[in-house]
C-alpha atoms as a PDB file:
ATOM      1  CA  UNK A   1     -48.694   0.940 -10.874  1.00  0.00           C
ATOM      2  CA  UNK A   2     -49.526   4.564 -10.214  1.00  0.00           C
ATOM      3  CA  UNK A   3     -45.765   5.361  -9.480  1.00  0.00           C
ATOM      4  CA  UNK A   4     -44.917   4.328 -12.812  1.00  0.00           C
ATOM      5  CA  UNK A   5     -47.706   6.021 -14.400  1.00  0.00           C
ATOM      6  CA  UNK A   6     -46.548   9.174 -12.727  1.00  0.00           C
ATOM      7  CA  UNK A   7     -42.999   8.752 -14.025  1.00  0.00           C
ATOM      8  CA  UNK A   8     -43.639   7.900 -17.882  1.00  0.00           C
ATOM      9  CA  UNK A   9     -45.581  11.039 -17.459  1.00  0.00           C
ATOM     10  CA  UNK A  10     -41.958  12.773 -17.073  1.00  0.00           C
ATOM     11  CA  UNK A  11     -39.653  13.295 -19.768  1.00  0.00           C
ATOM     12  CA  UNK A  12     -36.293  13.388 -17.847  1.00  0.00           C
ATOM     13  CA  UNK A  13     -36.184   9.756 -16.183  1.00  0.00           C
ATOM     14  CA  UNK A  14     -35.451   6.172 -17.775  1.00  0.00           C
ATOM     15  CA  UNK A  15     -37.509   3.892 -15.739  1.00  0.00           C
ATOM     16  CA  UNK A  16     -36.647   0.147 -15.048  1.00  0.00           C
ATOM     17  CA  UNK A  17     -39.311  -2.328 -13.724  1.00  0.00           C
ATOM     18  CA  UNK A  18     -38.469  -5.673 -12.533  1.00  0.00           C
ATOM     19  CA  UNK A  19     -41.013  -8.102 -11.980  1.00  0.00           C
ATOM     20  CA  UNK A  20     -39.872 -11.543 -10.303  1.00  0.00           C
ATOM     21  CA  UNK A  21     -43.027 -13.308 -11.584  1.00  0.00           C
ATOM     22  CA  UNK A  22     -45.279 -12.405 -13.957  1.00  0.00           C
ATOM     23  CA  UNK A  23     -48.799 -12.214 -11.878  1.00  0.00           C
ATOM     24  CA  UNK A  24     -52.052 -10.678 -13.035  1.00  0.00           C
ATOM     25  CA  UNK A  25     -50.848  -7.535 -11.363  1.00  0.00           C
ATOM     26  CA  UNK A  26     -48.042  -7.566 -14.007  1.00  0.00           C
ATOM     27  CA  UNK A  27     -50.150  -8.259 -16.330  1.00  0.00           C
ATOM     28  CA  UNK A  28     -52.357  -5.188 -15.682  1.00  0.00           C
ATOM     29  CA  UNK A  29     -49.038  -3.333 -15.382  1.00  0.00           C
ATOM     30  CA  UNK A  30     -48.120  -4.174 -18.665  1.00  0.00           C
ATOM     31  CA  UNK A  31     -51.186  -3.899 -20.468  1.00  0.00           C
ATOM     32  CA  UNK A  32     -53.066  -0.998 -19.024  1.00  0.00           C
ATOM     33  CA  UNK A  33     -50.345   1.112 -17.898  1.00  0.00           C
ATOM     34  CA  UNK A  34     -46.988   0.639 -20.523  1.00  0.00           C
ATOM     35  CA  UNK A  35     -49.434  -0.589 -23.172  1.00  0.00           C
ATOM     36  CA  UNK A  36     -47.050  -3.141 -24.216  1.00  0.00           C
ATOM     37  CA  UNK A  37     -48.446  -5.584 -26.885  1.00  0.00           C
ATOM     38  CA  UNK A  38     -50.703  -8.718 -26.233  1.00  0.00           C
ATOM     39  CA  UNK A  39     -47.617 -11.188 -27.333  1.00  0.00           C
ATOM     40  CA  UNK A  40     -45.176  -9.874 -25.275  1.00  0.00           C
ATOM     41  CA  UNK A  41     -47.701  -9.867 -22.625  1.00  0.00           C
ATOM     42  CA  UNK A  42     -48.397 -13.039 -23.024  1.00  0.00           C
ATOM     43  CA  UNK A  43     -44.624 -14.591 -23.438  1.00  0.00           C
ATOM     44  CA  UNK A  44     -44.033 -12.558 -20.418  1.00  0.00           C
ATOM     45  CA  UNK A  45     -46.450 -15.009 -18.804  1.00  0.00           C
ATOM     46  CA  UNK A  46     -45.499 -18.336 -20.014  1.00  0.00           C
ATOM     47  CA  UNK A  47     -42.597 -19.921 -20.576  1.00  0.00           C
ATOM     48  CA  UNK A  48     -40.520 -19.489 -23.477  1.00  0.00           C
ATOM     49  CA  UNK A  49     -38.365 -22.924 -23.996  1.00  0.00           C
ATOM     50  CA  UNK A  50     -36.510 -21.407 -27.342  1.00  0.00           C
ATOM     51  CA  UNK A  51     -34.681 -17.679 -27.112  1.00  0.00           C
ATOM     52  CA  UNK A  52     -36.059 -14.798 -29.185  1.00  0.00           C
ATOM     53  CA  UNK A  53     -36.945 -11.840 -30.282  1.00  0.00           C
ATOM     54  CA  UNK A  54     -40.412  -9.735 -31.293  1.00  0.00           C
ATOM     55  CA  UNK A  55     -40.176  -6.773 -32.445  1.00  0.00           C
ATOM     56  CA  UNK A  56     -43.140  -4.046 -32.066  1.00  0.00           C
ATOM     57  CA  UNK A  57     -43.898  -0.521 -32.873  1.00  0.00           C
ATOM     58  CA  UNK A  58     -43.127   1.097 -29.520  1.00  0.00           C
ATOM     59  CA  UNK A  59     -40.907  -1.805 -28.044  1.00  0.00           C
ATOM     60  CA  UNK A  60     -38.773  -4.976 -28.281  1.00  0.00           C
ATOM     61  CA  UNK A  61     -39.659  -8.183 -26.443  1.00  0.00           C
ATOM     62  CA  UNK A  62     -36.325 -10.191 -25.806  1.00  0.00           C
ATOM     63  CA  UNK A  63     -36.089 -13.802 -24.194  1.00  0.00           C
ATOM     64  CA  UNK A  64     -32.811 -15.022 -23.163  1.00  0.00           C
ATOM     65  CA  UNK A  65     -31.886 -18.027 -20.689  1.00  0.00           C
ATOM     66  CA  UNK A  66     -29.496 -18.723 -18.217  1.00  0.00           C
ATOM     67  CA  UNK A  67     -27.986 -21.531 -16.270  1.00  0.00           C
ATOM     68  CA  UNK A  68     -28.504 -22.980 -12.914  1.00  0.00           C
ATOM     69  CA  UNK A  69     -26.925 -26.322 -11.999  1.00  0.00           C
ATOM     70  CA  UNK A  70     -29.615 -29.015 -10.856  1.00  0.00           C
ATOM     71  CA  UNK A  71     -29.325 -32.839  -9.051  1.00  0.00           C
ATOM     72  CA  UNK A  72     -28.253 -35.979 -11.086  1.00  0.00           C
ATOM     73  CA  UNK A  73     -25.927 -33.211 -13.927  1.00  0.00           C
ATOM     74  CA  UNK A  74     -29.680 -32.033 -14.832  1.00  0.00           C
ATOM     75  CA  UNK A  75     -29.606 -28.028 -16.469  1.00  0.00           C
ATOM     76  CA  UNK A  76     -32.370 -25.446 -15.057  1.00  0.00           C
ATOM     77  CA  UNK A  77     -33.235 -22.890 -18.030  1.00  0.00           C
ATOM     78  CA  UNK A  78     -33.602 -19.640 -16.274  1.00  0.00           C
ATOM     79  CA  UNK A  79     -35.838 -17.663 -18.186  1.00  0.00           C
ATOM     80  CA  UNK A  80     -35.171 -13.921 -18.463  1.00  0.00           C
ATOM     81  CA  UNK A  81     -37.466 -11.429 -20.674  1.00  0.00           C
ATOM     82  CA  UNK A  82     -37.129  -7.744 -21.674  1.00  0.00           C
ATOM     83  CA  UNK A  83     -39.366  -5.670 -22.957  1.00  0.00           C
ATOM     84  CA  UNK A  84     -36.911  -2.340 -23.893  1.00  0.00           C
ATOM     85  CA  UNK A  85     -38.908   0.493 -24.914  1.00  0.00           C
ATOM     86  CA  UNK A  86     -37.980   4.519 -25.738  1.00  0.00           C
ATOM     87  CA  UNK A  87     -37.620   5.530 -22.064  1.00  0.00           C
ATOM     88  CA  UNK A  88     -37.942   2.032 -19.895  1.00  0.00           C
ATOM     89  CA  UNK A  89     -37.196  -1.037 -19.301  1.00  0.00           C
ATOM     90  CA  UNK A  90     -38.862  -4.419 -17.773  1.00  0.00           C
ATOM     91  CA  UNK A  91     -37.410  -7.309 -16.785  1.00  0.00           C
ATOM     92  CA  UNK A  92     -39.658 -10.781 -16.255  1.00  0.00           C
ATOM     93  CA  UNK A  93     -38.411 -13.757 -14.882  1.00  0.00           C
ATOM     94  CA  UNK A  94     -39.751 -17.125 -14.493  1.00  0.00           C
ATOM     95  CA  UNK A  95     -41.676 -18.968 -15.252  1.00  0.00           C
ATOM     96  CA  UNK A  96     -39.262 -21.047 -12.724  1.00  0.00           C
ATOM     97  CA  UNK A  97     -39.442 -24.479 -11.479  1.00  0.00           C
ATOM     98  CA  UNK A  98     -40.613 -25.301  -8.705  1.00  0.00           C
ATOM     99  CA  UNK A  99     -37.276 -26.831  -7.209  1.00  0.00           C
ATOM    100  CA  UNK A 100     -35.372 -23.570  -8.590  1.00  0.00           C
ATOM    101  CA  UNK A 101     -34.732 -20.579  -5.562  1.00  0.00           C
ATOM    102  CA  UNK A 102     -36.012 -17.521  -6.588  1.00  0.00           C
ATOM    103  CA  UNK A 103     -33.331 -15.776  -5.400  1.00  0.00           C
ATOM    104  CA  UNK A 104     -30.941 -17.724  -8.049  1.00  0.00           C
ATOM    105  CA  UNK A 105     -33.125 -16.016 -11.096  1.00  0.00           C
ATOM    106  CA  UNK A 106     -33.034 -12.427  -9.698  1.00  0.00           C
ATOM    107  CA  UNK A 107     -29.188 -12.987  -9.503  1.00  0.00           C
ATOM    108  CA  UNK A 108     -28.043 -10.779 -12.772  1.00  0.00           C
ATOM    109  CA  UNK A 109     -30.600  -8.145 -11.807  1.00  0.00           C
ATOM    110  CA  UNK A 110     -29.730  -7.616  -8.483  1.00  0.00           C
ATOM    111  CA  UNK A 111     -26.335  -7.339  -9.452  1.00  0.00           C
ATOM    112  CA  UNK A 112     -26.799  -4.798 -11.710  1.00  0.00           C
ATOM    113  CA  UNK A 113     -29.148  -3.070  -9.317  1.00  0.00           C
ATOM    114  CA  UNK A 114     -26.589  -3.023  -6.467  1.00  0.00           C
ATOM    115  CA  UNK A 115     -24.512  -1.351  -9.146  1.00  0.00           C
ATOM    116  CA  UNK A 116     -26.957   1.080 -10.094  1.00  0.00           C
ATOM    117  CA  UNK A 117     -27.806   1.997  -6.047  1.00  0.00           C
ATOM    118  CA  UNK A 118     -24.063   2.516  -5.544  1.00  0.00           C
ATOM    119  CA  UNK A 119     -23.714   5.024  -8.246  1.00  0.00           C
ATOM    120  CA  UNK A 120     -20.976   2.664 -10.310  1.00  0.00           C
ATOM    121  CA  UNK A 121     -23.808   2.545 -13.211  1.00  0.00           C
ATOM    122  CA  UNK A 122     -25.146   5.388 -14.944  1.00  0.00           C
ATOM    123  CA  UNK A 123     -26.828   4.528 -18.005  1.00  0.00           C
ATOM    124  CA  UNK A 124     -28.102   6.471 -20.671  1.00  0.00           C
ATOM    125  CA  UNK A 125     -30.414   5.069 -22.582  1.00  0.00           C
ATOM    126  CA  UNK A 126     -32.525   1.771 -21.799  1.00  0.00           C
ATOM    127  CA  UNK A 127     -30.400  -0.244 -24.536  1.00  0.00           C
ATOM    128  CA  UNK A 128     -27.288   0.189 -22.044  1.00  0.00           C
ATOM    129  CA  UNK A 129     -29.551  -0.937 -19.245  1.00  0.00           C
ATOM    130  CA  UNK A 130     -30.446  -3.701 -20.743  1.00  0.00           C
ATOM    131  CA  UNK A 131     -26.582  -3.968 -22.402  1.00  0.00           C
ATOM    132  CA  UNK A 132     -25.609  -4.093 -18.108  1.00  0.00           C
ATOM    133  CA  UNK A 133     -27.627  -6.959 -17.645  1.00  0.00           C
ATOM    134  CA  UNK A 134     -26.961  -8.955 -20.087  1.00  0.00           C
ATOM    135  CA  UNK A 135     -23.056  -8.705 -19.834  1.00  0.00           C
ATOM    136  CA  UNK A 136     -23.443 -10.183 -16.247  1.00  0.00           C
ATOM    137  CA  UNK A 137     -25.967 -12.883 -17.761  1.00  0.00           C
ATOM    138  CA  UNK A 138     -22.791 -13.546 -19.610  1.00  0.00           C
ATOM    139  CA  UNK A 139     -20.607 -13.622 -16.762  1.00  0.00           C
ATOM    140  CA  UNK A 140     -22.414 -16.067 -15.786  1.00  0.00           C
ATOM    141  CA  UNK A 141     -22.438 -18.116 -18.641  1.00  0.00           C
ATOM    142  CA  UNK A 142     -19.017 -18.240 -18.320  1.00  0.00           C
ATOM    143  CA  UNK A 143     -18.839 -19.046 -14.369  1.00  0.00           C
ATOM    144  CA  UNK A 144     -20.736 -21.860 -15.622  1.00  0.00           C
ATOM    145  CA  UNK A 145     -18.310 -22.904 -17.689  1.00  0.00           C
ATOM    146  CA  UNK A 146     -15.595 -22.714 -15.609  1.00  0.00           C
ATOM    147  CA  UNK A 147     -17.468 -24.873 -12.829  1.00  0.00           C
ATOM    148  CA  UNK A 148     -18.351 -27.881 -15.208  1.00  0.00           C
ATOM    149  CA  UNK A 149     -14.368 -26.918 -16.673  1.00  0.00           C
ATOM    150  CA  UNK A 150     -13.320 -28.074 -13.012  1.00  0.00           C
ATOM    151  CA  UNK A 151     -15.275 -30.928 -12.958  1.00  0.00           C
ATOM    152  CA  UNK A 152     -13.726 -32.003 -16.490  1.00  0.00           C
ATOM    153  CA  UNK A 153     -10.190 -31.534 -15.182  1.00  0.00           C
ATOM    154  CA  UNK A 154     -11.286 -33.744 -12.180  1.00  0.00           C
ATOM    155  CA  UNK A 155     -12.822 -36.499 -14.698  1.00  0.00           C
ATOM    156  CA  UNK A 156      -9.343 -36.279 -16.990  1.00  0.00           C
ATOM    157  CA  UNK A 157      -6.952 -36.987 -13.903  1.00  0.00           C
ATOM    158  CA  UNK A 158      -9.129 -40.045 -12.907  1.00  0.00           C
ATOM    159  CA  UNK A 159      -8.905 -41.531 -16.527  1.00  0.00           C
ATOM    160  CA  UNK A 160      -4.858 -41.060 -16.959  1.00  0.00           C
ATOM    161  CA  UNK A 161      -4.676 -42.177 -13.638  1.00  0.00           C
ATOM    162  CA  UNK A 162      -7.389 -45.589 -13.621  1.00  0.00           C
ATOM    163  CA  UNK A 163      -8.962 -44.361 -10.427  1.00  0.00           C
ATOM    164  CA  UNK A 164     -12.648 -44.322 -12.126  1.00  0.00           C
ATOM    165  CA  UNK A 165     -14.300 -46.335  -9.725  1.00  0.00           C
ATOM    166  CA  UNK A 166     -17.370 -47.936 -10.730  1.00  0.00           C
ATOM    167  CA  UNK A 167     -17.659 -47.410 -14.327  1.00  0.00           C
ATOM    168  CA  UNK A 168     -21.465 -47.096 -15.157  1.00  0.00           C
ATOM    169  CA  UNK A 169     -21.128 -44.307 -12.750  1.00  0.00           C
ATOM    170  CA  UNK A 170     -18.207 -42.698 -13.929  1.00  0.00           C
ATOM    171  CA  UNK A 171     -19.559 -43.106 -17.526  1.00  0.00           C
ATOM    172  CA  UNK A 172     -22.626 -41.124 -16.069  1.00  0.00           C
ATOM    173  CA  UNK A 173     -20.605 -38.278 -14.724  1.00  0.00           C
ATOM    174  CA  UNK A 174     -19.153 -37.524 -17.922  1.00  0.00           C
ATOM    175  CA  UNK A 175     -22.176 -37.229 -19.692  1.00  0.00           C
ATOM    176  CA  UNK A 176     -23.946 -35.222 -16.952  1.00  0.00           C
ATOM    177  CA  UNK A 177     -20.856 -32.876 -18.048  1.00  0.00           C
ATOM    178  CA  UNK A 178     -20.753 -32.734 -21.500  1.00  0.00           C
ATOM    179  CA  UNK A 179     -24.789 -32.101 -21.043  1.00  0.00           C
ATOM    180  CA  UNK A 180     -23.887 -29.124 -19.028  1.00  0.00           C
ATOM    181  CA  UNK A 181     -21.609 -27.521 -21.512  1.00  0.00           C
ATOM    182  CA  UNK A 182     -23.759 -28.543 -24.710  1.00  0.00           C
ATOM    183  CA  UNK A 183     -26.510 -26.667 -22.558  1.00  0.00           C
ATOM    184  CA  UNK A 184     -24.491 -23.632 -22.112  1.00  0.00           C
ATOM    185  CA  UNK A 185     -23.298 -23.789 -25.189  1.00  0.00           C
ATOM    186  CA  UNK A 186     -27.163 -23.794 -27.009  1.00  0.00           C
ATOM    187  CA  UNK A 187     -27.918 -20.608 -24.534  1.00  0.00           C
ATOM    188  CA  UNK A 188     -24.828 -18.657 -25.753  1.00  0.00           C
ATOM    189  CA  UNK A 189     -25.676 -19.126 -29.407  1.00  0.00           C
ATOM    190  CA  UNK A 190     -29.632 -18.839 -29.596  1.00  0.00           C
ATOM    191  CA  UNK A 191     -28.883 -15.647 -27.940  1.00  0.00           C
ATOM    192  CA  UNK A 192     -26.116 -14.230 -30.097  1.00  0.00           C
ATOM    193  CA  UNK A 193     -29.008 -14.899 -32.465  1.00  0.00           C
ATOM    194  CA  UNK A 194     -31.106 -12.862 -30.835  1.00  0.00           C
ATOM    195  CA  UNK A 195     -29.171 -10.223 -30.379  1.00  0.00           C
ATOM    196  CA  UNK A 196     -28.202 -10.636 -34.467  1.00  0.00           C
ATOM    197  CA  UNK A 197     -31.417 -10.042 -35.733  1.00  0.00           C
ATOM    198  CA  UNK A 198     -31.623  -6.815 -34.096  1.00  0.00           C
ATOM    199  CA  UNK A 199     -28.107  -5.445 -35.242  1.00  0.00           C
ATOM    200  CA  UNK A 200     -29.978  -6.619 -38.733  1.00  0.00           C
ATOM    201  CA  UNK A 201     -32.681  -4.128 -37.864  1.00  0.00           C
ATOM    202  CA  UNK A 202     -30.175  -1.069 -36.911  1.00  0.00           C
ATOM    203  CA  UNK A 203     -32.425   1.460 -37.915  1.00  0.00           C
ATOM    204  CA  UNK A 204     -35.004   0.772 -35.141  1.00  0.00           C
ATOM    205  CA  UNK A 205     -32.153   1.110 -32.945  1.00  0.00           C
ATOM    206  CA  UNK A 206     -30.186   4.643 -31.592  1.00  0.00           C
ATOM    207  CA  UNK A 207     -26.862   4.781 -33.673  1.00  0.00           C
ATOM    208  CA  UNK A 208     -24.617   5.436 -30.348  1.00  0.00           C
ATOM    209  CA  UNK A 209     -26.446   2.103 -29.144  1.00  0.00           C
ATOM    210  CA  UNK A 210     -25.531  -0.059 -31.925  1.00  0.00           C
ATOM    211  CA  UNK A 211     -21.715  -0.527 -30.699  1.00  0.00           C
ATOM    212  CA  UNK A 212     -23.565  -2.153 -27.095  1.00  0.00           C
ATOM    213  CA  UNK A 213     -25.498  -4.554 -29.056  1.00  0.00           C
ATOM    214  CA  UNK A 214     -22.777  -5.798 -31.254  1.00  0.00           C
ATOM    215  CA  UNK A 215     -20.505  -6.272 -27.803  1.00  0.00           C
ATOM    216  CA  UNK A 216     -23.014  -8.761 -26.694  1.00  0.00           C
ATOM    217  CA  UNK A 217     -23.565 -10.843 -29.808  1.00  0.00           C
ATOM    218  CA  UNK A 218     -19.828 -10.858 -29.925  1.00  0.00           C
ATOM    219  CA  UNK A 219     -19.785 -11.814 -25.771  1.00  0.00           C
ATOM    220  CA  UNK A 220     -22.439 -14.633 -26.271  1.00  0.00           C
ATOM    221  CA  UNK A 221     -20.695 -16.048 -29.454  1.00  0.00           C
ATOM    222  CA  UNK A 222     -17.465 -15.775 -27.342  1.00  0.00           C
ATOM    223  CA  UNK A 223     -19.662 -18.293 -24.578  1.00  0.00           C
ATOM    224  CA  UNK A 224     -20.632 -20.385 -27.519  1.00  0.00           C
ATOM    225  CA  UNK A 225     -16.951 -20.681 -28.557  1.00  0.00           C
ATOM    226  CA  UNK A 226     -15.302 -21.468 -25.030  1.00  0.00           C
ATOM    227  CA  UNK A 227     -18.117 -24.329 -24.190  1.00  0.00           C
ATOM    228  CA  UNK A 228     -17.446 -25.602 -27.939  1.00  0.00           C
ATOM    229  CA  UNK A 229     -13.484 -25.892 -27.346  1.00  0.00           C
ATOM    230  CA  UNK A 230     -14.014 -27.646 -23.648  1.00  0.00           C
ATOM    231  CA  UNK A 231     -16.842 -30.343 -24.884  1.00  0.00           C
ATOM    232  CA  UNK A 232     -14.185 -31.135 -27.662  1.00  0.00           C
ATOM    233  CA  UNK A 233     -11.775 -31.663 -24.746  1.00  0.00           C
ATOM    234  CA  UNK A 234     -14.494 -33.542 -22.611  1.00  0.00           C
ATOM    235  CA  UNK A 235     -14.970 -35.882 -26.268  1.00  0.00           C
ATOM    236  CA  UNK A 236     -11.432 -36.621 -26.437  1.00  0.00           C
ATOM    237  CA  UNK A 237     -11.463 -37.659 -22.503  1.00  0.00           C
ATOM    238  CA  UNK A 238     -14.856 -40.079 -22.868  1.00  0.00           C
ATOM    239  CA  UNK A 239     -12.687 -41.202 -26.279  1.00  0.00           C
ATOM    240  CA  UNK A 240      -9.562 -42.303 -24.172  1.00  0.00           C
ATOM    241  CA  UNK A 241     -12.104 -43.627 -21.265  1.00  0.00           C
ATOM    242  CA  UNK A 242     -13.545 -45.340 -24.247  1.00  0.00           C
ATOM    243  CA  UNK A 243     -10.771 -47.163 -25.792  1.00  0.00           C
ATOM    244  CA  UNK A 244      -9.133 -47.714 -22.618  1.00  0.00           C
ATOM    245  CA  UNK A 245     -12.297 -49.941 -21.368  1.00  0.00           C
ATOM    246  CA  UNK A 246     -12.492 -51.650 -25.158  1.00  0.00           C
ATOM    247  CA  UNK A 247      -8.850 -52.646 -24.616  1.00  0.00           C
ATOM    248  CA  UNK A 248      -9.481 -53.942 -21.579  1.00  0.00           C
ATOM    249  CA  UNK A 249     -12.141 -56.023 -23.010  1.00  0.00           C
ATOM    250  CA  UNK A 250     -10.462 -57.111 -25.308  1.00  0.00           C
ATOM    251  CA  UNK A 251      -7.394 -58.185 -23.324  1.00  0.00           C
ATOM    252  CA  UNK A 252     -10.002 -59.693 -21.254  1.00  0.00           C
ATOM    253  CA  UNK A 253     -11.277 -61.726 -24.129  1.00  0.00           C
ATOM    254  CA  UNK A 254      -8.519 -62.823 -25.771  1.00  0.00           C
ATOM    255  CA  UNK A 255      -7.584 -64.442 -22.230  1.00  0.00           C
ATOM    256  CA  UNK A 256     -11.139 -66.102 -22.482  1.00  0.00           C
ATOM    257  CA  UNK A 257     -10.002 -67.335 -25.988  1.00  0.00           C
ATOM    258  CA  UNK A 258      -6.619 -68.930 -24.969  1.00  0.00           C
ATOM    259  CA  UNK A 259      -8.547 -70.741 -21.674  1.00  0.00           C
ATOM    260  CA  UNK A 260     -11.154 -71.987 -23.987  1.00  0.00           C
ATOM    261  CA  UNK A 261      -8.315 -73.615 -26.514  1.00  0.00           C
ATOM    262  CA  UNK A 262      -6.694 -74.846 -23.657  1.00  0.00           C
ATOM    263  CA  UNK A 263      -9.266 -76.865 -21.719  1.00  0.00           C
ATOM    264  CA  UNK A 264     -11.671 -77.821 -24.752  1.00  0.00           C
ATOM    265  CA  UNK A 265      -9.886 -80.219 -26.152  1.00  0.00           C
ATOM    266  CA  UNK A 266      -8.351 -81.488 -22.880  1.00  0.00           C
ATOM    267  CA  UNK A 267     -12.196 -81.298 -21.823  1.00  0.00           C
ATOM    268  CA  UNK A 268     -13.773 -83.640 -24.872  1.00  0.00           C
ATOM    269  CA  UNK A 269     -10.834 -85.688 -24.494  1.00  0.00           C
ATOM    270  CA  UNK A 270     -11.758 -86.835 -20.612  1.00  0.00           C
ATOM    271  CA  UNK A 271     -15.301 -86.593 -21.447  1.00  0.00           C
ATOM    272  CA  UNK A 272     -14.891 -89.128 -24.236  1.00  0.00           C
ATOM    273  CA  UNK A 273     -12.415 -91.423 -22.497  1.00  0.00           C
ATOM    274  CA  UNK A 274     -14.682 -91.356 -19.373  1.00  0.00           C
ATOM    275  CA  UNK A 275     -18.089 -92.165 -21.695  1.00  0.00           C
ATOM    276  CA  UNK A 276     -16.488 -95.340 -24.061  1.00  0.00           C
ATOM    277  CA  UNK A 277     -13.775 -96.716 -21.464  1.00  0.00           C
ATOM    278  CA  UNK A 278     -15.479 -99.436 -18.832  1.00  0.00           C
ATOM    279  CA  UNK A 279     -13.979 -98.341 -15.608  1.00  0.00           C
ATOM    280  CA  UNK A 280     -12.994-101.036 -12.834  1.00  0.00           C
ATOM    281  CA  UNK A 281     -12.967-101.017  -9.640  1.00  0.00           C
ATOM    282  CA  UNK A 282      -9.329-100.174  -9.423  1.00  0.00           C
ATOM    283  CA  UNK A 283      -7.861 -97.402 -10.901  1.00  0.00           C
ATOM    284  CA  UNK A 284      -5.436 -98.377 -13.753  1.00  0.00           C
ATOM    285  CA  UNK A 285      -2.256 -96.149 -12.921  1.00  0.00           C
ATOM    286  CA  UNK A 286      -0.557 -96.623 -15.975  1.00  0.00           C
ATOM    287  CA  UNK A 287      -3.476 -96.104 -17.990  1.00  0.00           C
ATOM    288  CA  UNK A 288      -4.317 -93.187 -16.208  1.00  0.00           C
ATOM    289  CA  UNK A 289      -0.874 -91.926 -16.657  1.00  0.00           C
ATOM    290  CA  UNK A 290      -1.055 -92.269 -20.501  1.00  0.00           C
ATOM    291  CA  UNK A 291      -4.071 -90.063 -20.488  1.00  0.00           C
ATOM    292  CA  UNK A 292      -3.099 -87.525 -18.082  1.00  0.00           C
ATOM    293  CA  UNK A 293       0.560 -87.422 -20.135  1.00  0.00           C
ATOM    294  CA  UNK A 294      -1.402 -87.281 -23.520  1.00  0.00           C
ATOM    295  CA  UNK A 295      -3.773 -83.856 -21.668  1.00  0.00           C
ATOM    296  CA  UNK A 296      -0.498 -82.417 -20.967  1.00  0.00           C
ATOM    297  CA  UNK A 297       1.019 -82.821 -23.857  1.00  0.00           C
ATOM    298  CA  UNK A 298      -1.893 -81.441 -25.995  1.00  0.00           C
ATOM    299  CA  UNK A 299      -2.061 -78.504 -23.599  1.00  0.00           C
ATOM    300  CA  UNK A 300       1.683 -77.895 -23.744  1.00  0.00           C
ATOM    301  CA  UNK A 301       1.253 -77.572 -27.560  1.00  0.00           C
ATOM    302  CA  UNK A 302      -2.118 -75.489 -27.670  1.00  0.00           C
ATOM    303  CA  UNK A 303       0.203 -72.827 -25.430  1.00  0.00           C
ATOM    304  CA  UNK A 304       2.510 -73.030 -27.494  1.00  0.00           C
ATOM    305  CA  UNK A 305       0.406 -72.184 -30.621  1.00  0.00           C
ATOM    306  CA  UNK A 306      -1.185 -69.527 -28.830  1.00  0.00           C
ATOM    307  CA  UNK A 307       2.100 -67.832 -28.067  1.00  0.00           C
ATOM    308  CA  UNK A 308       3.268 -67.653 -31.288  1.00  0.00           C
ATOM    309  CA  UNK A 309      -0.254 -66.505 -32.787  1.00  0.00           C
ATOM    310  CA  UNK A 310       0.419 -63.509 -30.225  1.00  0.00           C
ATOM    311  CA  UNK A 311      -2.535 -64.135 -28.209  1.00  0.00           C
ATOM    312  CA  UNK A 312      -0.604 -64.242 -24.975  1.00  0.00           C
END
């Protein structure tokens, strides 16, 4: 904390503080020392379910999410917060669940940090700090899309090709994957909202800055649009799986239907014949030969209707 009291104290620096968990030392940090305001304090410390923005006096608090793949098709919501102010920059992540590696939410920062450490990234201002990281947060987005975009292309070739295997659980890996890109898809456009409302505000923000902002609403409306066009592909492959197992079904039934006008009457015939008829202790052949003809004959006929009703 006394480091980056020293260096607000200079005029020639843009500072960037990145704090993997937001502890009561961050909390002092961010109160005492960059003064930052109570709210953004305090959505720093809890976690923010919904995207946004707050904007203050002497900084803007942003909250953005991004992806992280989970067991049974679940979506992790990686929480990432800046607080952008004249000279600095501070990045908060978490809160994270429990089951989530920390390493997997510091992954866009430390990317941009290895950038920054190998002199490929220079910036200027904090706005094209902050425009760094979230480009790679959109990257990422869009990895994400291509991964569940595999799995879809996977899930297609098993439908055109009837190797689906059991289908409740085929059923449930298609829905794990349209949940994946309808959660991508709601992180790309809450935060192209975000990022809206403060091109809205463009006098609060450096005019050579603007152009950096607008990129990323128009990179995070780009995510919206690519995980918009593959669900609609992943709808029209659950649609085929769809109609394909109702056709089935209702092959399957109409089967059902022809056995059942088959045997029925055959059925109520014997049962009749067997209940009013005295049996003796010999079986009449003939008899029994009338009856069995007269079965056959009424089944030969029943077929015969069926066929030309279509039903076979």
């Amino acid at each position: 904390m006394s480091e980056v009291d020293e260096l607000l104290a200079r005029n020639d620096s843009l500072i960037w503080i990145d704090i993997p968990e937001c502890d009561e030392e961050a909390v002092r940090l961010l109160t005492d020392v960059l003064r930052c305001h109570p709210l953004a304090v305090r959505d720093c410390a809890v976690r923010n379910r919904v995207p946004r923005v707050r904007i203050y006096p002497e900084h803007h608090l942003l909250i953005l999410h991004g992806p992280e793949r989970g067991p049974s098709g679940h979506v992790h919501y990686l929480e990432l917060d800046q607080i952008i102010g004249d000279r600095y920059v501070v990045t908060v992540h978490g809160p994270l669940n429990p089951a989530v590696n920390p390493e997997v939410a510091r992954r866009e920062t430390d990317a941009v940090r290895r950038r920054l450490e190998s002199g490929r990234l220079r910036p200027d201002s904090p706005y094209e700090l902050s425009y760094a990281i979230v480009s790679t947060l959109a990257q990422r987005l869009e990895s994400f899309i291509e991964e569940i975009t595999r799995d879809v292309w996977h899930l297609e070739q098993r439908v055109t090709g009837g190797h689906m295997g059991n289908p409740e659980e085929f059923l449930e890996e298609l829905f794990q994957a349209r949940h994946g890109l309808l959660a991508v898809r709601t992180m790309g456009a809450l935060g192209a909202e975000v990022y809206g409302r403060i091109v809205a505000l463009g006098k609060r923000i450096p005019e050579s800055d603007l152009p950096m902002i607008t990129d990323v609403v128009d990179q995070l409306t780009r995510i919206k649009g690519l995980a918009d066009g593959e669900r609609e592909y992943l709808q029209g492959v659950i649609e085929f799986y769809r109609v394909r197992a109702e056709t089935k079904m209702t092959i399957a039934a109409e089967r059902l239907a022809v056995i059942a006008v088959v045997t029925l009457p055959i059925t109520a015939l014997s049962s009749i014949y067997g209940m009013n008829i005295i049996v003796n202790q010999n079986t009449h052949v003939p008899q029994l030969l009338v009856v069995l003809s007269v079965m056959a004959i009424m089944s030969a006929l029943l077929l015969t209707w069926a066929k030309r009703r279509g039903w076979w």
